[in-house]
C-alpha atoms as a PDB file:
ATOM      1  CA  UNK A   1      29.651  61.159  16.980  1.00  0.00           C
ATOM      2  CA  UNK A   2      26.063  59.616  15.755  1.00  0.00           C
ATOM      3  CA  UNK A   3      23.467  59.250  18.473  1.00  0.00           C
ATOM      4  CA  UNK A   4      20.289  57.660  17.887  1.00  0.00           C
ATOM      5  CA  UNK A   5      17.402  57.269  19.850  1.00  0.00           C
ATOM      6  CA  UNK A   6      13.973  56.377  19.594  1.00  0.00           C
ATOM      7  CA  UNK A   7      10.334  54.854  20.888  1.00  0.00           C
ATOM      8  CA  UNK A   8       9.641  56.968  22.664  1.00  0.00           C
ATOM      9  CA  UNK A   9       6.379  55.859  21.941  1.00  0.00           C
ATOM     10  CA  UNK A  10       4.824  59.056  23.436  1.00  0.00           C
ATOM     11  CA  UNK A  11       5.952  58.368  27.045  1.00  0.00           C
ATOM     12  CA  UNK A  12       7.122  61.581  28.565  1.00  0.00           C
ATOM     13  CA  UNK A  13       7.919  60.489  31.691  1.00  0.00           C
ATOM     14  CA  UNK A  14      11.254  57.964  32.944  1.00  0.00           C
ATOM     15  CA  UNK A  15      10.724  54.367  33.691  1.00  0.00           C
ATOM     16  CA  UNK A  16      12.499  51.257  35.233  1.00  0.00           C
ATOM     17  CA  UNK A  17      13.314  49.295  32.819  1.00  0.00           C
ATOM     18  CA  UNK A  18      15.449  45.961  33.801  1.00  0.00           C
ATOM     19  CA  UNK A  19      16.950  47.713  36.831  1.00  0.00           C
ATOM     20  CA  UNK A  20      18.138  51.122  34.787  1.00  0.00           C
ATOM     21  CA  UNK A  21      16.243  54.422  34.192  1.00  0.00           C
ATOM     22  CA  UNK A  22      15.048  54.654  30.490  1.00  0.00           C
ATOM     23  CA  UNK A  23      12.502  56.437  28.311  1.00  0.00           C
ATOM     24  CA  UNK A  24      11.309  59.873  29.253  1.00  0.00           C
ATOM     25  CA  UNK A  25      12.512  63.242  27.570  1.00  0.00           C
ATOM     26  CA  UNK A  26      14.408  64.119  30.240  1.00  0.00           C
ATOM     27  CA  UNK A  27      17.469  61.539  30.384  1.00  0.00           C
ATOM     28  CA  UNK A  28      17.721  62.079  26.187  1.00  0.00           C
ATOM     29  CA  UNK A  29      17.609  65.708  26.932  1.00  0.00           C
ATOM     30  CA  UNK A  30      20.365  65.511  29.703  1.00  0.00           C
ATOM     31  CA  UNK A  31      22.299  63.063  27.116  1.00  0.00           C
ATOM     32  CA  UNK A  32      22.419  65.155  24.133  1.00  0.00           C
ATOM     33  CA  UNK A  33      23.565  68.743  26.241  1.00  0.00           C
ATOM     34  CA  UNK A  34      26.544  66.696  27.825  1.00  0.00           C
ATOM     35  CA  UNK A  35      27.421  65.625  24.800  1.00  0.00           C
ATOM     36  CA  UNK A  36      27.254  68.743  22.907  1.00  0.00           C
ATOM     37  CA  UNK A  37      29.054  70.408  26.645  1.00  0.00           C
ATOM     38  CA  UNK A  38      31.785  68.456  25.094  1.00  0.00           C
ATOM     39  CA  UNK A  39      32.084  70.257  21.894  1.00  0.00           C
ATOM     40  CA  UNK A  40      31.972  66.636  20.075  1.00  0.00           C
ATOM     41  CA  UNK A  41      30.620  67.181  16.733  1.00  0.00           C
ATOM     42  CA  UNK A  42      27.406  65.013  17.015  1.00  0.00           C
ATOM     43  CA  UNK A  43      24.660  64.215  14.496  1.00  0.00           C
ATOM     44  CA  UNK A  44      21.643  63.057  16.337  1.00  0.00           C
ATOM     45  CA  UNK A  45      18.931  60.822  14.262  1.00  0.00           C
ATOM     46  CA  UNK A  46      15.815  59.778  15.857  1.00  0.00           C
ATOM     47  CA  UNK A  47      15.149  56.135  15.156  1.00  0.00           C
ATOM     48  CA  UNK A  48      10.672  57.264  14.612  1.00  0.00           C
ATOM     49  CA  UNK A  49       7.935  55.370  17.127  1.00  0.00           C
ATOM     50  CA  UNK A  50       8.633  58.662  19.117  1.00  0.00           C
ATOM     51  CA  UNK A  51       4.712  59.556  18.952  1.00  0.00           C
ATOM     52  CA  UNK A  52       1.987  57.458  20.680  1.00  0.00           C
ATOM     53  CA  UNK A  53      -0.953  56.177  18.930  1.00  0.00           C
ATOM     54  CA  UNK A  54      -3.178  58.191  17.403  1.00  0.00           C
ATOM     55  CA  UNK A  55      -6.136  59.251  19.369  1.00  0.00           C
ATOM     56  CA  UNK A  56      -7.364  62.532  20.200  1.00  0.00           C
ATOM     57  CA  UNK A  57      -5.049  62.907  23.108  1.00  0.00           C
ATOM     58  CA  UNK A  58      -1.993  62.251  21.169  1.00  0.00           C
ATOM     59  CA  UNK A  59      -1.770  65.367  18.912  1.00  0.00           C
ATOM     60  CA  UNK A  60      -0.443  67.293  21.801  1.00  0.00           C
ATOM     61  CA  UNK A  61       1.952  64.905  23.476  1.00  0.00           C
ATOM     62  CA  UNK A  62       3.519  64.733  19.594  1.00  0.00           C
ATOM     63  CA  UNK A  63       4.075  68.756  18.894  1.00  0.00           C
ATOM     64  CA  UNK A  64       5.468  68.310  22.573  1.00  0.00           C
ATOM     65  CA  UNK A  65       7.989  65.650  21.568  1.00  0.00           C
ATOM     66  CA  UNK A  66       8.839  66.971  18.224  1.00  0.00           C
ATOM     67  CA  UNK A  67       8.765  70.691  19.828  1.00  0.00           C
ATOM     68  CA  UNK A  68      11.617  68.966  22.313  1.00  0.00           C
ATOM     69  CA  UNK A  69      13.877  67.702  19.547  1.00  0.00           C
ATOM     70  CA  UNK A  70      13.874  70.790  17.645  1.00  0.00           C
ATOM     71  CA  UNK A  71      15.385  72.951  20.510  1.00  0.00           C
ATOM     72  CA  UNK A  72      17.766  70.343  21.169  1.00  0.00           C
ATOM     73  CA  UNK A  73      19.100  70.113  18.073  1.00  0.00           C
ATOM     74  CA  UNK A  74      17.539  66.736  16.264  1.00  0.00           C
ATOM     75  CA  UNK A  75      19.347  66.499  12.450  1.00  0.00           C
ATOM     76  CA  UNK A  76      16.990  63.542  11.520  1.00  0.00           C
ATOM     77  CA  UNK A  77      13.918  61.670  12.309  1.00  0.00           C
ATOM     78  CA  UNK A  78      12.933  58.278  10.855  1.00  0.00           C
ATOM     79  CA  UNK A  79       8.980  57.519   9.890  1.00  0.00           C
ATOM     80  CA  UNK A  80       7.311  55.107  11.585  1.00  0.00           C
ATOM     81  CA  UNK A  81       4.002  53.577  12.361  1.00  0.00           C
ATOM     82  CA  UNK A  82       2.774  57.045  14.624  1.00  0.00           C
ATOM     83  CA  UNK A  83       4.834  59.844  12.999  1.00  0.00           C
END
């Protein structure tokens, strides 16, 4: 199974979006372990625009993010614009 996710855009926390929870690390997070629970081989890429933009703040909320991935297992993450 190939998941993919993406722009994250350095939000940490969930938001409504068009009536459904979305964004956040937490619903990815809760995604990817019930998945692996499974035992389905997975592959998980990240799709990049996971950081926000840079500013001096942002440098933490990115090691955070990419700190995330790594202990859940991310095999790939596209460049974009913030990474």
């Amino acid at each position: 199974m190939i998941v993919t996710t993406g722009q994250y855009q350095g939000k940490l926390e969930e938001a409504q979006c068009n009536a459904q929870i979305c964004g956040g690390l937490e619903p990815k997070a809760i995604l990817i372990k019930e998945l692996r629970a499974r035992l389905l081989p997975l592959l998980w890429v990240d799709l990049g625009d996971s950081f926000p933009d840079p500013s001096p703040a942002a440098e933490p909320i990115a090691d955070l993010i990419l700190d995330h991935m790594d202990q859940l297992g991310c095999n790939a993450m596209l460049l974009s614009r913030n990474e």
